[in-house]
Structure formats: structure tokens, C-alpha cells
PDB file of N, CA and C in Angstrom:
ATOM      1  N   UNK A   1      -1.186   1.015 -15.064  1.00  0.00           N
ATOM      2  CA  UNK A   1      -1.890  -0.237 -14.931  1.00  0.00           C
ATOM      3  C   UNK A   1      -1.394  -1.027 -13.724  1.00  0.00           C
ATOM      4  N   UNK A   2      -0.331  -1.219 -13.774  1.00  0.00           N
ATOM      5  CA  UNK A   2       0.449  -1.718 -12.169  1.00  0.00           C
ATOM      6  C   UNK A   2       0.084  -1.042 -10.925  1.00  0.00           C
ATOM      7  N   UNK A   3       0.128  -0.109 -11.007  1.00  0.00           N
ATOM      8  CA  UNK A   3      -0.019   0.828  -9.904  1.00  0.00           C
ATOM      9  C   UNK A   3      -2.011   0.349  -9.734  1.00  0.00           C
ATOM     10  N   UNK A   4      -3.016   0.304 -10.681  1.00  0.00           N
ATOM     11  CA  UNK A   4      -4.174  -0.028 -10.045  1.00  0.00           C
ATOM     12  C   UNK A   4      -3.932  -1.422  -9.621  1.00  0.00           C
ATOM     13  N   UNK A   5      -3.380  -2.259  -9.761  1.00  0.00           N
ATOM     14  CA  UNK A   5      -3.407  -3.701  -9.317  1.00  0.00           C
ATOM     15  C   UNK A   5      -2.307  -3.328  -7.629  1.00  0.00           C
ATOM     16  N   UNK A   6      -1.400  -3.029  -7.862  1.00  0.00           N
ATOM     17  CA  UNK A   6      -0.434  -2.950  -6.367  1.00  0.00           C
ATOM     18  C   UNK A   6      -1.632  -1.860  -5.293  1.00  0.00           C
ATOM     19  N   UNK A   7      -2.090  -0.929  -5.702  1.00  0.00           N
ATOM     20  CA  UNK A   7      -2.679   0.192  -4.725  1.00  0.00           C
ATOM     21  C   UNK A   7      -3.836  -0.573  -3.736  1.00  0.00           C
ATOM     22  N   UNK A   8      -4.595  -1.619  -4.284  1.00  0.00           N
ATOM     23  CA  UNK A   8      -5.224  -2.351  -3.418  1.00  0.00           C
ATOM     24  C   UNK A   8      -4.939  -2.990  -2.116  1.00  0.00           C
ATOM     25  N   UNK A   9      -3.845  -3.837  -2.614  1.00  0.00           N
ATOM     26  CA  UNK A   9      -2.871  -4.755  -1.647  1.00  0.00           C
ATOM     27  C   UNK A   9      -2.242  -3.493  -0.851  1.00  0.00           C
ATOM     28  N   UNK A  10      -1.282  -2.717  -1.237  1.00  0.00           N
ATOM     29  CA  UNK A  10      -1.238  -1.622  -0.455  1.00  0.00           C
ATOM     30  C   UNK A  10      -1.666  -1.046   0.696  1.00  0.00           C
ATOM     31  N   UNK A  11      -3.404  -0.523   0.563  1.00  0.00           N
ATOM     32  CA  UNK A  11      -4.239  -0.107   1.124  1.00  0.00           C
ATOM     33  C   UNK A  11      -4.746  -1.468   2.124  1.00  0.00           C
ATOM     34  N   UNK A  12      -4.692  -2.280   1.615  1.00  0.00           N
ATOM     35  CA  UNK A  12      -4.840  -3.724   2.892  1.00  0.00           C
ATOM     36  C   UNK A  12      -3.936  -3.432   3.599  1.00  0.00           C
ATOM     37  N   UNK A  13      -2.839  -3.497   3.605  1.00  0.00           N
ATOM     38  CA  UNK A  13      -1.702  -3.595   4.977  1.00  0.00           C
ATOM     39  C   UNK A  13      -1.451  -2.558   5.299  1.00  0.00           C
ATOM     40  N   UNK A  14      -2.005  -1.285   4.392  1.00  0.00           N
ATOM     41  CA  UNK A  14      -1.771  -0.405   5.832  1.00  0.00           C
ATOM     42  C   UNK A  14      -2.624  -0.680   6.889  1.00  0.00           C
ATOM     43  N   UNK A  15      -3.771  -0.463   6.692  1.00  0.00           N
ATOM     44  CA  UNK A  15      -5.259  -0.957   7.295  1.00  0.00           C
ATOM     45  C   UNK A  15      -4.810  -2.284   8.380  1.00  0.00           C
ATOM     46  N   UNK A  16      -3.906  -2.963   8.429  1.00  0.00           N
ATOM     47  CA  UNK A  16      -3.901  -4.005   8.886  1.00  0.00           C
ATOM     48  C   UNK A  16      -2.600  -3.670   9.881  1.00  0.00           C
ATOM     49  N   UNK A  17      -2.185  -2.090   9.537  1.00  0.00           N
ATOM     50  CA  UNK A  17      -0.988  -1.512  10.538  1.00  0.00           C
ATOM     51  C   UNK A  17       0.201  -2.315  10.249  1.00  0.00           C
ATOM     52  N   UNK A  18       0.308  -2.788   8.483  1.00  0.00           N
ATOM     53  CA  UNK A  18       1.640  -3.027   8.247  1.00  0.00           C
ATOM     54  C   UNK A  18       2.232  -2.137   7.490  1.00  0.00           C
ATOM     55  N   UNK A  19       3.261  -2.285   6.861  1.00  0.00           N
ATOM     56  CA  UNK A  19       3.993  -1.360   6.013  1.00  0.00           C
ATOM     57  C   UNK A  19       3.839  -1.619   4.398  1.00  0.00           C
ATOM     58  N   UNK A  20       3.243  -0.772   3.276  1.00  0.00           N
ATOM     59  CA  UNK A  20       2.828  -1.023   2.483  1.00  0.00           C
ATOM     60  C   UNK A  20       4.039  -1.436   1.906  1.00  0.00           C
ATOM     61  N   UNK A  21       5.341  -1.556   1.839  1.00  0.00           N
ATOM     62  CA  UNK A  21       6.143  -1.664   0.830  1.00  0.00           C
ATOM     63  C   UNK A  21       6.905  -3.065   1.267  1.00  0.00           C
ATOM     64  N   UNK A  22       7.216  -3.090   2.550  1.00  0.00           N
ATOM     65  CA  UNK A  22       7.894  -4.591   2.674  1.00  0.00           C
ATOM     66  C   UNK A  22       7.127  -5.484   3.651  1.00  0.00           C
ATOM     67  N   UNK A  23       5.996  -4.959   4.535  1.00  0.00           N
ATOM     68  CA  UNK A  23       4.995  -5.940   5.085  1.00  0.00           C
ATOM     69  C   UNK A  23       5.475  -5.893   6.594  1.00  0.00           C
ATOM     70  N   UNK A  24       6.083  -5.231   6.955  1.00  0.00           N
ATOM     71  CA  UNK A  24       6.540  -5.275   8.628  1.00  0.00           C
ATOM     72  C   UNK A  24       5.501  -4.023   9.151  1.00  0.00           C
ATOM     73  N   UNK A  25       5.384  -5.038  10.366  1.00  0.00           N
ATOM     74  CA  UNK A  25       4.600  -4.445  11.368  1.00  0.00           C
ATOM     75  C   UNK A  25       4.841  -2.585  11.367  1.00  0.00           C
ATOM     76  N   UNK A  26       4.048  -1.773  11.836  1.00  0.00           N
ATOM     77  CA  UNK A  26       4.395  -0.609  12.044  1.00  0.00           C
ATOM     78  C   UNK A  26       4.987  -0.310  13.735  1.00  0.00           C
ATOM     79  N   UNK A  27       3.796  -0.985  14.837  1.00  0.00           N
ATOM     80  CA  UNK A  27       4.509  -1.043  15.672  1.00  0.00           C
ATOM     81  C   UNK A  27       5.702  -0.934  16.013  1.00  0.00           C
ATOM     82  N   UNK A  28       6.764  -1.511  15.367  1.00  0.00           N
ATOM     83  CA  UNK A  28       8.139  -1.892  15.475  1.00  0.00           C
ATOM     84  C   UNK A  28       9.088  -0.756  14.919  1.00  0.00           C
ATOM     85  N   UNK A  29       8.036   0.144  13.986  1.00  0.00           N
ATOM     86  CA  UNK A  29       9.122   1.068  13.283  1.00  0.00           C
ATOM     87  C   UNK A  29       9.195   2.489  14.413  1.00  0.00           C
ATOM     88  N   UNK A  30      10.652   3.486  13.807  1.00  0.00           N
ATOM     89  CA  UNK A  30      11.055   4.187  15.071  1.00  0.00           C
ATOM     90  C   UNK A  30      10.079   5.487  15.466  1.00  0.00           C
ATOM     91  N   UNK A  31       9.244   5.849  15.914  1.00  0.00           N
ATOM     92  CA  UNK A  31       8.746   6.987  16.018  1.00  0.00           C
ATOM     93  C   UNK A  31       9.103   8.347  16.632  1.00  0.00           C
ATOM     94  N   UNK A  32       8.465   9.595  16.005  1.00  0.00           N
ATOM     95  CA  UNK A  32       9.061  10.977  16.401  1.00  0.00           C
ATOM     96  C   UNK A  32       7.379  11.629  16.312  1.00  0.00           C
ATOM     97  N   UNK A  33       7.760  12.601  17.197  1.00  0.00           N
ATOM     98  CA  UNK A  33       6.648  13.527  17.348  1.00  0.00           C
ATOM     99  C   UNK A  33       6.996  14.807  16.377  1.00  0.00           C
ATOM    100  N   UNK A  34       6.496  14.900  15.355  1.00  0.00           N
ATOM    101  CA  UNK A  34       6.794  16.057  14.444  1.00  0.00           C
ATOM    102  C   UNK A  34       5.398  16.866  13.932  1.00  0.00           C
ATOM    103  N   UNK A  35       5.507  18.285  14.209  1.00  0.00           N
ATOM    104  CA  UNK A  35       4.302  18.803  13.926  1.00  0.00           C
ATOM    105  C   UNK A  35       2.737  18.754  14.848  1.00  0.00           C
ATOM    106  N   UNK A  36       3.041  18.176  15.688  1.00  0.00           N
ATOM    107  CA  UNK A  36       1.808  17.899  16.985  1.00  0.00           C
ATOM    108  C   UNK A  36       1.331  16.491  16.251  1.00  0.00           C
ATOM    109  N   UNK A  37       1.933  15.598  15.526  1.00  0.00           N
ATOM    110  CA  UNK A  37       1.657  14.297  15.133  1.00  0.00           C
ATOM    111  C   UNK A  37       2.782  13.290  14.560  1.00  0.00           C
ATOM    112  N   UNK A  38       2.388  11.665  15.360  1.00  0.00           N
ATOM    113  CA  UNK A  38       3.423  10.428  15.514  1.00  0.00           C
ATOM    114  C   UNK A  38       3.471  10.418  13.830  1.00  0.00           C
ATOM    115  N   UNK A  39       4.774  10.292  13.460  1.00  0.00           N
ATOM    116  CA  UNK A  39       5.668   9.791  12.327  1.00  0.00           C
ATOM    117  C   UNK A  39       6.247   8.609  12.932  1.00  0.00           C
ATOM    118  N   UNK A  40       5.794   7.145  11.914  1.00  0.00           N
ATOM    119  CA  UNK A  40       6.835   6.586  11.778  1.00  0.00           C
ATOM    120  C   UNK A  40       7.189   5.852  10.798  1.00  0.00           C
ATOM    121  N   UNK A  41       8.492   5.407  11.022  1.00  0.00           N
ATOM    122  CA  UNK A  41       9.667   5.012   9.789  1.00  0.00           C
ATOM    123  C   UNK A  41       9.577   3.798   9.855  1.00  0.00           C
ATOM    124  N   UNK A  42       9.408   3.111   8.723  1.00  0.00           N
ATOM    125  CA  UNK A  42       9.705   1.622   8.741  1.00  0.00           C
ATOM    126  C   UNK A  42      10.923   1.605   8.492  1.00  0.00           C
ATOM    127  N   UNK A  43      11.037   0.385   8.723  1.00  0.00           N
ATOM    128  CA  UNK A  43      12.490  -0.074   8.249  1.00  0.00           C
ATOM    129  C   UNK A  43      13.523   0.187   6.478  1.00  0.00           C
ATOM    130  N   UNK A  44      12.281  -0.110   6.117  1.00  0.00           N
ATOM    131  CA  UNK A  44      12.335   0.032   4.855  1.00  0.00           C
ATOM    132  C   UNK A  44      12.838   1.742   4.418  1.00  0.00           C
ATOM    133  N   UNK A  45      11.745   2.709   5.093  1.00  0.00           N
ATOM    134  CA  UNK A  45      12.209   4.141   5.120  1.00  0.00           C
ATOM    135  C   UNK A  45      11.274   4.793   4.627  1.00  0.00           C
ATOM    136  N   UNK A  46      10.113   4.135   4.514  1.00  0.00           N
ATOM    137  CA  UNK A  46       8.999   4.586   4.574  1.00  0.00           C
ATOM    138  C   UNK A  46       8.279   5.565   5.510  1.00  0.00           C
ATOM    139  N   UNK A  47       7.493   6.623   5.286  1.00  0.00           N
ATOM    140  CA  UNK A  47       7.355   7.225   6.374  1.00  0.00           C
ATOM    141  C   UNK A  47       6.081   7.081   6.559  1.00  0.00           C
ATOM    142  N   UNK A  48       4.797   6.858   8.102  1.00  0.00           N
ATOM    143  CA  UNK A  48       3.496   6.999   7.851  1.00  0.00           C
ATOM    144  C   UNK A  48       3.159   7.773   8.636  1.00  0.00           C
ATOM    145  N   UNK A  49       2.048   8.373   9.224  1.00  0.00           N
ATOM    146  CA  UNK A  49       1.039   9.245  10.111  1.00  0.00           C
ATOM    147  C   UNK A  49       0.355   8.496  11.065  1.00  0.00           C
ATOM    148  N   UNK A  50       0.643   8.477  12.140  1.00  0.00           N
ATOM    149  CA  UNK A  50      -0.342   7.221  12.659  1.00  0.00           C
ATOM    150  C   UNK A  50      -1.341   7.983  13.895  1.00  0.00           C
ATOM    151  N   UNK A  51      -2.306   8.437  13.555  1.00  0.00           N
ATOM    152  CA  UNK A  51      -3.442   8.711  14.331  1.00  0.00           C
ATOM    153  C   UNK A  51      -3.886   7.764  15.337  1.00  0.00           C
ATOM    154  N   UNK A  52      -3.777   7.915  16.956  1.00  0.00           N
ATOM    155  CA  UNK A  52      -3.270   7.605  17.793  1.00  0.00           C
ATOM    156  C   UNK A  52      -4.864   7.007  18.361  1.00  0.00           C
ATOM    157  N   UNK A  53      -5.820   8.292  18.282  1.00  0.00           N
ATOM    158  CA  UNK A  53      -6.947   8.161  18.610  1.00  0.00           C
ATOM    159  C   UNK A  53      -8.026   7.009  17.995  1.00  0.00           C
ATOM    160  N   UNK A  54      -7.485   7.404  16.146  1.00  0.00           N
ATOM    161  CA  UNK A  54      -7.932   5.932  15.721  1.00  0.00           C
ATOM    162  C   UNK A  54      -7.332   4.751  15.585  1.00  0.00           C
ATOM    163  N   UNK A  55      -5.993   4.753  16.042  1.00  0.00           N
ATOM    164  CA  UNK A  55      -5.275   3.955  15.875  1.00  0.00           C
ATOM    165  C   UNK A  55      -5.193   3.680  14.616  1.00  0.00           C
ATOM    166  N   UNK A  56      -5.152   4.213  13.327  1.00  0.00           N
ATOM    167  CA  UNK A  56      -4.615   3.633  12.038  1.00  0.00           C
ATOM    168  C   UNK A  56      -3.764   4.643  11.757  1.00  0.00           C
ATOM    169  N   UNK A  57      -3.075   4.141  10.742  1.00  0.00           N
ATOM    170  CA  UNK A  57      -2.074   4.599   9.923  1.00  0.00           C
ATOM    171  C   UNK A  57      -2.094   5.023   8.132  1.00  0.00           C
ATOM    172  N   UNK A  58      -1.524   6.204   7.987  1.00  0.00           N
ATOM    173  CA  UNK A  58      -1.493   6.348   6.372  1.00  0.00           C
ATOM    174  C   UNK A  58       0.318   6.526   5.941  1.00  0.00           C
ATOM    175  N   UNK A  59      -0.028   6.925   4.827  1.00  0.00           N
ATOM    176  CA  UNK A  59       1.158   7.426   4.202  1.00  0.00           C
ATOM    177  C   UNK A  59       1.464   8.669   4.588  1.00  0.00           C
ATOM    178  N   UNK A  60       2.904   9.390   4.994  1.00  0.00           N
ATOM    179  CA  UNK A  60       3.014  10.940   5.159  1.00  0.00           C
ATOM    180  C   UNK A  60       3.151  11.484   3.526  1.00  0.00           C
ATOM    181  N   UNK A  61       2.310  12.805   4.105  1.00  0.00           N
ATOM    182  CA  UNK A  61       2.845  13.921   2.696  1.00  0.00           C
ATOM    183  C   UNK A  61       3.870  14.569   2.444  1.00  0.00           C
ATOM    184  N   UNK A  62       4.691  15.045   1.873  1.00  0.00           N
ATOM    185  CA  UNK A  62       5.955  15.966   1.833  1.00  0.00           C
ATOM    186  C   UNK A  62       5.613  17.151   2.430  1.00  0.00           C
ATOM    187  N   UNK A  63       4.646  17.338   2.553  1.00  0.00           N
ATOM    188  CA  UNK A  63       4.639  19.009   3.667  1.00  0.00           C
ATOM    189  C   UNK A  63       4.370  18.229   5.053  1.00  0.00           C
ATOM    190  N   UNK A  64       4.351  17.001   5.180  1.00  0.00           N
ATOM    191  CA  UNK A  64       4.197  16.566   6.516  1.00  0.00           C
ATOM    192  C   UNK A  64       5.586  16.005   7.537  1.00  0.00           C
ATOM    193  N   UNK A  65       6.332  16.494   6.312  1.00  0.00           N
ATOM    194  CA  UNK A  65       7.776  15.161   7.052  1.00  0.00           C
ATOM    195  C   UNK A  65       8.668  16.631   7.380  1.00  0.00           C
TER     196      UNK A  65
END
């Protein structure tokens, strides 16, 4: 039940190229080229995918990190 109420807000700040868990910019977090695609780490230690071409960002998968 939590998880449908948090997954919304979530999905806003990624969309908005923040970090779903503590709200900082992604910009700012450290990036690596892994796999022929940008990873990056928030601060927090979050990891996302950030598609360059569309410029947005998701969550990474465990076969992605």
C-alpha cells in the first residue's frame, strides 16, 4: 500500500532529473560509462541510466550495474 502512494512521487522526480530517494539533482551525481551507457550515482547511492539522447533518466537494473 505504501509503495502505491511513494511510486508516484518517485516517478515525478525522476522525470524532473532528480533523485527519487533524497531529491538531488542528477546532474551533480558522479558518472561512468559502463556497458556502452551513462550510470549515475547519487549521492545517496542510488544508481540511474541516463539516456543522453533523450535526456531522461531511470532507475538501473542489477544486470545493468
Amino acid at each position: 500500500m505504501i509503495k502505491s502512494l511513494i511510486a508516484p512521487i518517485q516517478a515525478w522526480l525522476i522525470s524532473q532529473g532528480r533523485c527519487g530517494g533524497c531529491g538531488e539533482e542528477l546532474k551533480r551525481g558522479s558518472r561512468k560509462l559502463v556497458r556502452n551507457q551513462v550510470t549515475v550515482t547519487c549521492r545517496c547511492g542510488r544508481i540511474f541510466i541516463h539516456d543522453t539522447k533523450k535526456d531522461t533518466y531511470r532507475r538501473a537494473l542489477f544486470d545493468e550495474i
